[in-house]
Every structure is written in C-alpha cells, then in structure tokens.
Protein backbone atom coordinates (compact mmCIF):
# COMPACT_ATOMS: atom_id res chain seq x y z
CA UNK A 1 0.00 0.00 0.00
CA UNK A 2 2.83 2.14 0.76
CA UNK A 3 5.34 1.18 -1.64
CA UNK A 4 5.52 4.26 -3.86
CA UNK A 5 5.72 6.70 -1.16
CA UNK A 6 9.06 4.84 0.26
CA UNK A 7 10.20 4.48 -2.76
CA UNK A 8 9.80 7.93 -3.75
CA UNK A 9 11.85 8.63 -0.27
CA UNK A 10 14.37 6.30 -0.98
CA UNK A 11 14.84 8.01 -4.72
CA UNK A 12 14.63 11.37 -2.69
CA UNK A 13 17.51 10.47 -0.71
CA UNK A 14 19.68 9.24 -3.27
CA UNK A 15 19.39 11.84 -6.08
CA UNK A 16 18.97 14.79 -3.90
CA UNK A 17 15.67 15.91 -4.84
CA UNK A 18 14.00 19.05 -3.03
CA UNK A 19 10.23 18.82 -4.21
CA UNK A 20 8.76 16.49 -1.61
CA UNK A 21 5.15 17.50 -1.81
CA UNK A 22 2.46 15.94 0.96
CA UNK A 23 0.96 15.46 -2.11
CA UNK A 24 3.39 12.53 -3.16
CA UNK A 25 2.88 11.18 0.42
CA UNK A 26 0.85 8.54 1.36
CA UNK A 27 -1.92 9.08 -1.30
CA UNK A 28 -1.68 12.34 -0.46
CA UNK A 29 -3.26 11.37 3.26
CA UNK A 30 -1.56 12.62 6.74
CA UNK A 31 -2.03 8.57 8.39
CA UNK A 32 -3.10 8.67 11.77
CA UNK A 33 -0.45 6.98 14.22
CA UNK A 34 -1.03 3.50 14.93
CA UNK A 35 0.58 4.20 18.23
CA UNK A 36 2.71 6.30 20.55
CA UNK A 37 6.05 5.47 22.17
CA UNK A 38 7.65 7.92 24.93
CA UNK A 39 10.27 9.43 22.36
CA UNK A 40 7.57 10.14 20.00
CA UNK A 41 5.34 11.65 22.60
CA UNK A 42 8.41 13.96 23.68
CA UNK A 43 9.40 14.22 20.03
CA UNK A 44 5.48 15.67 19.71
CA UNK A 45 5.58 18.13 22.58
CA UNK A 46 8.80 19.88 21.41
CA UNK A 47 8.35 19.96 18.11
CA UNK A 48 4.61 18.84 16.28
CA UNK A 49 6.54 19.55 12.48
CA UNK A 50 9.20 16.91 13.36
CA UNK A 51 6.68 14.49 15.05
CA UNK A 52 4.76 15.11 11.29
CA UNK A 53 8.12 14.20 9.36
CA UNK A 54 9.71 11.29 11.57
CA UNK A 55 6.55 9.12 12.73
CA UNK A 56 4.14 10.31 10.38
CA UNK A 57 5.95 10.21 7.02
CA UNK A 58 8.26 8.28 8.32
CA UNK A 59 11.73 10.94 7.12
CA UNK A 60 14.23 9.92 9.41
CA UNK A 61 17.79 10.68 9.31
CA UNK A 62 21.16 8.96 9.86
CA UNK A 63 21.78 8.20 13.26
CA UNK A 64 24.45 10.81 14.16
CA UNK A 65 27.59 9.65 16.62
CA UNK A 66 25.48 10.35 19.96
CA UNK A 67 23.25 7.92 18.95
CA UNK A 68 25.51 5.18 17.92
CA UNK A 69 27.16 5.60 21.09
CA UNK A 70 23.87 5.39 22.73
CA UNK A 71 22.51 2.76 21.32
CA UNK A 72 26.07 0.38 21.16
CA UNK A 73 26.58 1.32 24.80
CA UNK A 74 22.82 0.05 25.50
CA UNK A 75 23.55 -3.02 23.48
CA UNK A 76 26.74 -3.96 25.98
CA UNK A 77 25.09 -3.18 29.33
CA UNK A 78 22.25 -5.51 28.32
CA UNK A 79 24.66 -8.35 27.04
CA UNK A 80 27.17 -8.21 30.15
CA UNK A 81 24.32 -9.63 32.13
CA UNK A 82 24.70 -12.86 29.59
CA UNK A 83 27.94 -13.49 31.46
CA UNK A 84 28.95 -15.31 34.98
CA UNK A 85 29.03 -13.11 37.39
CA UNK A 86 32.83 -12.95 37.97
CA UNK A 87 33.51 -12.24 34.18
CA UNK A 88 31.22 -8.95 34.12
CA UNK A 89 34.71 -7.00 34.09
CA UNK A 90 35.27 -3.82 32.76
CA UNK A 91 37.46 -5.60 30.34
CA UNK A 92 34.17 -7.66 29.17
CA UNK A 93 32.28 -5.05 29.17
CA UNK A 94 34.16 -2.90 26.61
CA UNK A 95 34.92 -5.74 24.76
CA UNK A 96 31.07 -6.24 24.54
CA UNK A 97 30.87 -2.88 23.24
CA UNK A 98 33.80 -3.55 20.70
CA UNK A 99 32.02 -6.64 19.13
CA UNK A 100 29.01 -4.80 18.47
CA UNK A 101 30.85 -1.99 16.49
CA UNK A 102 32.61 -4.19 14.48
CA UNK A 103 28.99 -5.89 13.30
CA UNK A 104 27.58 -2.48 13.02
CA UNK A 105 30.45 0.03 11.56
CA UNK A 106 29.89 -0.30 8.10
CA UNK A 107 26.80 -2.02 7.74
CA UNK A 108 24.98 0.79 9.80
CA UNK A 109 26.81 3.48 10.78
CA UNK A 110 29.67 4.02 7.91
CA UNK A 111 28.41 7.62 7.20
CA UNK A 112 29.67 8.31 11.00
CA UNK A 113 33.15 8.77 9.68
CA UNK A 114 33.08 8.92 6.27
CA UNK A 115 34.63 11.46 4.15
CA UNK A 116 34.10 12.40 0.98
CA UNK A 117 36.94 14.15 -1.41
CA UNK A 118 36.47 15.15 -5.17
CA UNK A 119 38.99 12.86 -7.37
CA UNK A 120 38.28 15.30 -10.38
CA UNK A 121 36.05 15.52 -13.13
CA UNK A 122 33.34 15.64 -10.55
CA UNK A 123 33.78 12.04 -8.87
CA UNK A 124 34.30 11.93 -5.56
CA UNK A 125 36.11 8.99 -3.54
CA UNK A 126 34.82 7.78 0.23
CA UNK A 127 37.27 7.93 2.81
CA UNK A 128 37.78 6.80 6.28
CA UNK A 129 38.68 9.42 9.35
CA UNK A 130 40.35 6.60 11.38
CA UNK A 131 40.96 9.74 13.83
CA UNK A 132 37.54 10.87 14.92
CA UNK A 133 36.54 7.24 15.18
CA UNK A 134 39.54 6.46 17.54
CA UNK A 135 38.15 9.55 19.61
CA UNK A 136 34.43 8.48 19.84
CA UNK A 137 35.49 4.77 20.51
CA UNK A 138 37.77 6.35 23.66
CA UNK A 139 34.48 8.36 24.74
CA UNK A 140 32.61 5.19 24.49
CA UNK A 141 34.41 2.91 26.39
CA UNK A 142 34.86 5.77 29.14
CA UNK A 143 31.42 5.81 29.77
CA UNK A 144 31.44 2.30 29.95
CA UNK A 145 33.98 2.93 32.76
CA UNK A 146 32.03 5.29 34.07
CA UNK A 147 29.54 3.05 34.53
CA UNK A 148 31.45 0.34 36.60
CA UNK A 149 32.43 2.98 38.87
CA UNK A 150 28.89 3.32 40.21
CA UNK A 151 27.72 0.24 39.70
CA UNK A 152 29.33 -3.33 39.35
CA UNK A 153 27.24 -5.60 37.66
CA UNK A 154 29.68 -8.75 39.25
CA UNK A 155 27.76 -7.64 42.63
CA UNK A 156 24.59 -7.56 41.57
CA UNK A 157 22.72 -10.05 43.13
CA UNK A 158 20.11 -12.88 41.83
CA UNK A 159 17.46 -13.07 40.46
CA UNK A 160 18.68 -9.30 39.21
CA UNK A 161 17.83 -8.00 36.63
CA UNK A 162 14.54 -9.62 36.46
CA UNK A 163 13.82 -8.65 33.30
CA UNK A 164 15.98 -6.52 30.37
CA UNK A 165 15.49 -4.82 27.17
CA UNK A 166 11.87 -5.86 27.81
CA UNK A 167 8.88 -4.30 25.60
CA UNK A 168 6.08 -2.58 27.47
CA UNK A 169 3.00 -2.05 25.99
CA UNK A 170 -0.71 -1.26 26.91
CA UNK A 171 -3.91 0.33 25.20
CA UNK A 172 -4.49 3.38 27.36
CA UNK A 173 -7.82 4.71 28.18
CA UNK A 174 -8.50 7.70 26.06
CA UNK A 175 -10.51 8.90 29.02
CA UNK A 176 -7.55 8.92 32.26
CA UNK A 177 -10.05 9.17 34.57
CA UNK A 178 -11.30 5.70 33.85
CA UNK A 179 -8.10 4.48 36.04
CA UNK A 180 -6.17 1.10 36.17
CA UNK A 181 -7.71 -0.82 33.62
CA UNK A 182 -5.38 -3.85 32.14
CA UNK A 183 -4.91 -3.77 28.25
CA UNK A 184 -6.81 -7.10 28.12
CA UNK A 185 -10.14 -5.63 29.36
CA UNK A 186 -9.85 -3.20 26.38
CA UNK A 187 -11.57 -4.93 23.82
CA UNK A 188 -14.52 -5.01 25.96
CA UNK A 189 -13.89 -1.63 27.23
CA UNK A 190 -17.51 0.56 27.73
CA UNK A 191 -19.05 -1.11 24.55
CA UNK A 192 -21.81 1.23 25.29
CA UNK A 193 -20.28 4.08 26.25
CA UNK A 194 -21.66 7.71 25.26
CA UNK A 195 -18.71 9.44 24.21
CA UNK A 196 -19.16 13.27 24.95
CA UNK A 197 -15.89 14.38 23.71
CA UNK A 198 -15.08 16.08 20.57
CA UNK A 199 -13.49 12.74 19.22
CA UNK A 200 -15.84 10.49 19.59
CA UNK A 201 -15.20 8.50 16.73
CA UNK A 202 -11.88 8.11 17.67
CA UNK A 203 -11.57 4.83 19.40
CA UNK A 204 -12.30 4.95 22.84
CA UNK A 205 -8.21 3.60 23.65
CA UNK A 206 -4.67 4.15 21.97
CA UNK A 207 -1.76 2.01 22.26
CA UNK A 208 1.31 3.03 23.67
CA UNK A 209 4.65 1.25 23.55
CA UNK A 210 8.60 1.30 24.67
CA UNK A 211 11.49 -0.65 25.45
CA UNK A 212 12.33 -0.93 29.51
CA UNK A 213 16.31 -1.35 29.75
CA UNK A 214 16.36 -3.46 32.80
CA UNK A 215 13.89 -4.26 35.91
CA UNK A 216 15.58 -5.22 39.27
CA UNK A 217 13.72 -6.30 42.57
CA UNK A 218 15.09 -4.23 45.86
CA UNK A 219 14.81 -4.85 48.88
CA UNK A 220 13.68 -1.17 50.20
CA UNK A 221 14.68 0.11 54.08
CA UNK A 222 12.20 -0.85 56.83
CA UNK A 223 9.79 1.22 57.32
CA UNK A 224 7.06 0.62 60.53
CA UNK A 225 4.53 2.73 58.94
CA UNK A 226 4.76 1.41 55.46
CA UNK A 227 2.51 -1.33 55.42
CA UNK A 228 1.92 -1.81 51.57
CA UNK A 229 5.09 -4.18 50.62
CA UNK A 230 6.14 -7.41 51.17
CA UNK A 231 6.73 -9.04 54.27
CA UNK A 232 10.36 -8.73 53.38
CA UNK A 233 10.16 -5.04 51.90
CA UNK A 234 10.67 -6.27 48.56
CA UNK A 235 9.98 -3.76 45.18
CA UNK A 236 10.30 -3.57 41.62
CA UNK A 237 12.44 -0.92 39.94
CA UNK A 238 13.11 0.11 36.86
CA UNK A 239 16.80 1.06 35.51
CA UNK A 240 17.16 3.32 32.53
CA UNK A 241 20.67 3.39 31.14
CA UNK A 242 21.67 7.61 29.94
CA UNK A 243 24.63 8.41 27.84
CA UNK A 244 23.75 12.12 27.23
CA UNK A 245 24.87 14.42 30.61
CA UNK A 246 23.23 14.20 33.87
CA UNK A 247 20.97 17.22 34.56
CA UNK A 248 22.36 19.82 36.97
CA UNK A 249 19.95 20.82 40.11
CA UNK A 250 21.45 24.08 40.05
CA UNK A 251 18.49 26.71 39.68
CA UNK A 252 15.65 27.88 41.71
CA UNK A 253 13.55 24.83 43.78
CA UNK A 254 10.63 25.31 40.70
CA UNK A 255 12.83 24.76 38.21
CA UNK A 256 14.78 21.86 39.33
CA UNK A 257 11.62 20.31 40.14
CA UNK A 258 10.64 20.37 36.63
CA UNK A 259 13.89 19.64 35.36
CA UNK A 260 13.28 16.17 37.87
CA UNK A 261 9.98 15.82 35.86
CA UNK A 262 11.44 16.30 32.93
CA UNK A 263 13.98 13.58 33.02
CA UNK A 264 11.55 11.34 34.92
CA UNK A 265 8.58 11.45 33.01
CA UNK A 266 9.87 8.28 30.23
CA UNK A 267 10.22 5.86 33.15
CA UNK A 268 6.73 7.05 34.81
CA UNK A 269 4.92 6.23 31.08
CA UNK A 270 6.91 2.59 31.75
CA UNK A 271 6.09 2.74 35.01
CA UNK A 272 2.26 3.12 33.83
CA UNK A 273 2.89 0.57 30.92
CA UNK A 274 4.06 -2.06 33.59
CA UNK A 275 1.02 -1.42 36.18
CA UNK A 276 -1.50 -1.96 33.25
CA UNK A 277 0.23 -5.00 31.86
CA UNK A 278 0.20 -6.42 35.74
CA UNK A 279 -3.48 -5.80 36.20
CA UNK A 280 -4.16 -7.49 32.74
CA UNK A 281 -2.10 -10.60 33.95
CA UNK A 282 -0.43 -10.45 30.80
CA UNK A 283 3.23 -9.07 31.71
CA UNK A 284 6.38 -11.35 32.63
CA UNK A 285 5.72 -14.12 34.84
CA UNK A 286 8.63 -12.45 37.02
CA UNK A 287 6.39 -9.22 37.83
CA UNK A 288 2.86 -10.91 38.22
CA UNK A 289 3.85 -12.02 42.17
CA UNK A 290 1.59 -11.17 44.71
CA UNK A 291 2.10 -8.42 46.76
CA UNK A 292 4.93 -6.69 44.34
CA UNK A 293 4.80 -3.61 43.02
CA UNK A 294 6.68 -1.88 41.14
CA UNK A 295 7.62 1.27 43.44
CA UNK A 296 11.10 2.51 42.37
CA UNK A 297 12.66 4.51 39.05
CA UNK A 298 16.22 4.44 38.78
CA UNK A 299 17.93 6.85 36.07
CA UNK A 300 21.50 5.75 35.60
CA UNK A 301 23.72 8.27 33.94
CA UNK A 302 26.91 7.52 32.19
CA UNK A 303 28.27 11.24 32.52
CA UNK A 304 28.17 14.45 34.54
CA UNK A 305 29.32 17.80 34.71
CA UNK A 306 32.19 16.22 36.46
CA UNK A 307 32.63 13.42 33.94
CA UNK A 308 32.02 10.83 36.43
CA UNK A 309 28.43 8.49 36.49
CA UNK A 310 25.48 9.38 38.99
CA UNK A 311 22.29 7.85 39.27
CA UNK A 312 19.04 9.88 40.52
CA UNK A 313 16.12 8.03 42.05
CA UNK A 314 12.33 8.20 42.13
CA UNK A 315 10.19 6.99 44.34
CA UNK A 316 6.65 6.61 43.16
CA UNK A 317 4.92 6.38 46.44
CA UNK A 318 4.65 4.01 49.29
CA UNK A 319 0.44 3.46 48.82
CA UNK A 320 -1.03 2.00 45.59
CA UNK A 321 -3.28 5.27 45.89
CA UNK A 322 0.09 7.46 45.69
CA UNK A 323 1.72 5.31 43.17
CA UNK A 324 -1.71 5.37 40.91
CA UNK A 325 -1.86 9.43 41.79
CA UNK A 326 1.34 9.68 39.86
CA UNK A 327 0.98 7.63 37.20
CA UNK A 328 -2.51 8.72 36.79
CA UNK A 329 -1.21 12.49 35.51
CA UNK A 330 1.00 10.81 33.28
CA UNK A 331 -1.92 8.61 31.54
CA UNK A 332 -3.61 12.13 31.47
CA UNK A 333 -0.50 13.56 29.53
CA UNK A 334 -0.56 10.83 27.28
CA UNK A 335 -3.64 11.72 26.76
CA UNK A 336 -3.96 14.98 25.66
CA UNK A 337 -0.96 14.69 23.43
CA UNK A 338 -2.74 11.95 21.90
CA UNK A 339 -5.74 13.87 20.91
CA UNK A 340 -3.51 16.56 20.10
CA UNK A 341 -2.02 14.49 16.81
CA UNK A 342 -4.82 12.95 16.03
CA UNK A 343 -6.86 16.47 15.85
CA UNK A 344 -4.00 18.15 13.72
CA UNK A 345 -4.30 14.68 11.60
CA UNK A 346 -7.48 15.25 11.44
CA UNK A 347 -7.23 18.82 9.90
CA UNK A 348 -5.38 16.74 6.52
CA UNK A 349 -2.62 19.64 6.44
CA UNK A 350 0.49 19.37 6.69
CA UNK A 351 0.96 23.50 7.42
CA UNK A 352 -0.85 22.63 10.67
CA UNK A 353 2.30 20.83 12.24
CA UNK A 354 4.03 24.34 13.39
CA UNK A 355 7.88 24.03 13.59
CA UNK A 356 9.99 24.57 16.69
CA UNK A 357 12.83 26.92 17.31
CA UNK A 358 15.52 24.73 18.48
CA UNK A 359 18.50 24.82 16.25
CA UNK A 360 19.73 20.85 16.46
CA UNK A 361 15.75 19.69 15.35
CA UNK A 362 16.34 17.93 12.53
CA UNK A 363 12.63 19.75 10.99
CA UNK A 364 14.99 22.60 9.56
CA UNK A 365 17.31 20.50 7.73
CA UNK A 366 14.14 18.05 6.47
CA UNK A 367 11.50 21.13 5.80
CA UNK A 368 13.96 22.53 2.76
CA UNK A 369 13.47 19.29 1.37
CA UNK A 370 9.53 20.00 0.82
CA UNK A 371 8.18 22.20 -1.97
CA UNK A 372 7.83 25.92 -0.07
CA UNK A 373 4.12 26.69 0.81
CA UNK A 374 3.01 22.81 1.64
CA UNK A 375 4.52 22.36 4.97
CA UNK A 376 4.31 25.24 8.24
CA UNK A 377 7.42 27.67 8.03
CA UNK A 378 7.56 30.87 10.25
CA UNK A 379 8.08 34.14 8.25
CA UNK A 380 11.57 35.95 8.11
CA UNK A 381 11.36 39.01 10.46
C-alpha cells in the first residue's frame, strides 16, 4: 500500500531531490499513528513539524555519533548480564561494546566517519577518518567505565535484573479518569459508552509502547509505617541506562523540580505501561507475584558535569493510591498529546504541524526538502 511513497523517499535520498510535496505522500493522506512510544510523545511536545516528518511520514535521518554511542553502549550493558558473574569486568564489558561496532560500523553506521573528497572531473572517492573514530570509541568505552564505577554488575545479586530490554506495551484509556484498567479488558472496554468528547469516533483507547532497559527487585529500608510491601520489603524498579549528561539541580527549587519531571517522566509512562500489563495478567511471569509492586525509578547516567556516572532516584509512592496518583497524571498527559495528533491529523494539512525553534531539530534541515508553501514555516522578520 505504501510502496511508492518509500520508494519515492528512498529516490529522494539518493538523487537529492528538493520537491517532496504531501501530495506525493501517502496518497496524499496525513495517516493517523497506529501508536505512541515515549520518544515520540516527547518528540510531539517539542516539536509537532518533526513528530509530522519522523513518525508520520516516516523521514528519518542517519543516526548521528550520539546515537551510535547510545545505542552500542545500550547493546553492551544488556549483554554483560549474559555473562557469569565474575567475568562482568570492565574488560568484558568494553569488549562487549567492541564486538558490536565491528557488526555495526559499516553495515549501519559508515556515514559516521566517512569522508568524501572530489577525485576530479566531478567524482568523488569515500574515505575513512580513522581519527575521529579512535576519539568516539575512547568516549565510548569511558562511559562504559564510568559506569562500573557506580555500579558493578559482578555484585549484583540474583534473580537481578529480572527482566531486560523488555517491551512494554498497553492500550491506554483515552478517558484517564477511567483508572487502572489492564490492556486485556480493552476490547470489551464501555461497549456502550456515550462518548461526549469532541473525538468520539476516535476509538475509545490508543496504544502506547517502549522498550524498559532493565527491571531489578530491591529490597527497600524498613519502614514501621509502610505497610503496603512485602513481608520482606521487597519492590520492583526500573533502571534506565543515559549516555547524554546528567541534569544539573542548580536553579531555583521550581525549576529543578521540573527539570526532575522532565527527566523522569519516560520511566513514569513505563512505570504506567508495567502497572497496566500487571493488572491485565499479561506481563512477565517475574512481575505478576503477589504483593509486588513496582515502586522505584532508577535513572542511571553515564556522565556528569564532572565526567564521572550518577544515578538519581524516584520513588513513586509508598500506597497503591500514591503510586496510581502519579501515574494517573501521566496517563492524562498521554492523553492529551494523543488527541492533540490525532486532531491536527485530522485537519489533513500538513501547514498545521508548526515548527519549533531549536537549532539541532532535525525539521529545519528536512522542511527545505519539501516544496515551499506545503509544509508550516515561520516568516523571516
């Protein structure tokens, strides 16, 4: 069904052209989302035109080096858990990390260090800056150092991690207010319901989606008044790996406070993801115990201002009612961003998908790319 419009993309891409058109597009038809992960969600929020161009039209660029580190570091710090205990070395580790660029360098991320250089007569021959690879390889592996530094994965205790790289997924109530529901009540979900909203023939959930790096079970500090976990204080928590810079609490009490929501809000839409998956019965065998809940959020960065690792902590509440208090305004932003796209998609213009004003999005090097006039461009001063 979609064949031309990739194609046409692919074509774009390799010749160069700059007359995409929505027109060409998808039959000429903005396609609704078929669901929303937390990186499109953020994606969304900062910037609706790139949200429009990436998960919409699917126009994605080239990973840049961030990214490959990112995602090769991710790939290591998952696979050192595949080892005995006493070989989860430092040494391993970076070797890990090694084995996965060599399967990846060309095959996926060659334009990384690539260099181009006119022979004459207009051809130009590819070559390799062994250099800047050297100095993102060192980078790499020193966060991987980084990361034994706070953390040695040879002391982490069974059954740990419970679960890792582990997909999280649940159709979300439209309406938040409708609460804990479980994804597998959803296709019985208010068959007869009046909807009295202004999409009512949207359907009445959405699905939302992600990848959880790693869930460990803690044993938290006794507490006399805390009466909600196990007999032996036992809890879930969720560990998301970071190789971007650790936020610095440096500013007024309001702002670090939302910087702390900020950076917490993709492991609360996990959080949420798990909860519903656990009331459905459908998640892991490993999370559907009795009496366990899933209480802690763990952020684990790889770098600091001080170049070191840190890890900040979140506690979601020692009640069910506090835990479901929090996640509950998180199913509520979910929410509204998902009406949001669906009621610009709904509008069948692409000029409705304003631009933001950050200078890295990649919506100002992909929105030259479209004939003038069909996509949303703010006028020169």
């Amino acid at each position: 069904f979609y064949i031309i419009p990739i194609l046409f993309l692919l074509f774009h891409e390799i010749f160069y052209f700059t007359s995409l058109h929505p027109a060409d597009l998808f039959d000429g038809k903005i396609p609704y989302p078929k669901a929303l992960s937390p990186s499109a969600a953020n994606e969304f929020k900062a910037c609706p035109q790139s949200y429009l161009f990436q998960y919409l039209y699917g126009i994605r660029e080239k990973p840049n080096a961030a990214l490959a580190k990112g995602s090769l570091c991710h790939k290591a710090l998952e696979h050192v858990f595949d080892l005995h205990p006493s070989q989860r070395t430092l040494e391993n580790l970076q070797n890990l990390f090694r084995k996965e660029w060599k399967v990846e360098r060309v095959s996926t991320y060659a334009h990384l260090f690539e260099i181009e250089e006119e022979e004459g007569e207009g051809e130009e021959e590819k070559k390799w800056d062994a250099q800047a690879e050297r100095e993102w390889g060192k980078s790499s592996l020193h966060l991987l150092k980084n990361y034994m530094e706070i953390e040695d994965p040879r002391n982490i205790p069974k059954p740990n991690p419970l679960e890792r790289e582990m997909w999280v997924s649940s159709k979300l109530t439209v309406n938040p207010k409708d609460g804990v529901t479980g994804y597998a009540s959803h296709d019985n979900y208010l068959k007869d319901k009046e909807e009295d909203d202004a999409l009512s023939d949207l359907s009445p959930t959405f699905l939302v989606r992600g990848i959880v790096d790693r869930i460990d079970m803690i044993r938290m500090p006794n507490d006399d008044d805390d009466d909600d976990t196990t007999e032996n204080n036992i809890v879930l928590r969720i560990v998301d790996y970071k190789t971007g810079k650790a936020p610095n609490f440096k500013y007024s009490p309001s702002m670090n406070e939302k910087i702390a929501h900020d950076n917490f809000w993709q492991l609360k839409i996990y959080a949420l993801l798990v909860r519903e998956m656990v009331a459905s019965g459908k998640g892991p065998k490993n999370l559907l115990i009795d009496g366990l809940h899933l209480r802690m959020l763990r952020l684990l960065y790889l770098t600091s201002d001080d170049d070191v690792g840190v890890y900040l902590d979140m506690d979601l509440g020692k009640t069910v009612e506090e835990r479901d208090g929090v996640l509950q305004e998180v199913h509520a932003d979910l929410s509204g961003i998902w009406r949001d796209i669906c009621e610009l998609v709904r509008k069948q213009d692409a000029r409705a998908f304003v631009h933001c004003d950050r200078p890295f999005c990649s919506c100002h090097r992909v929105r030259p790319d479209f004939v003038r006039g069909t996509v949303w461009e703010r006028e020169s001063p």
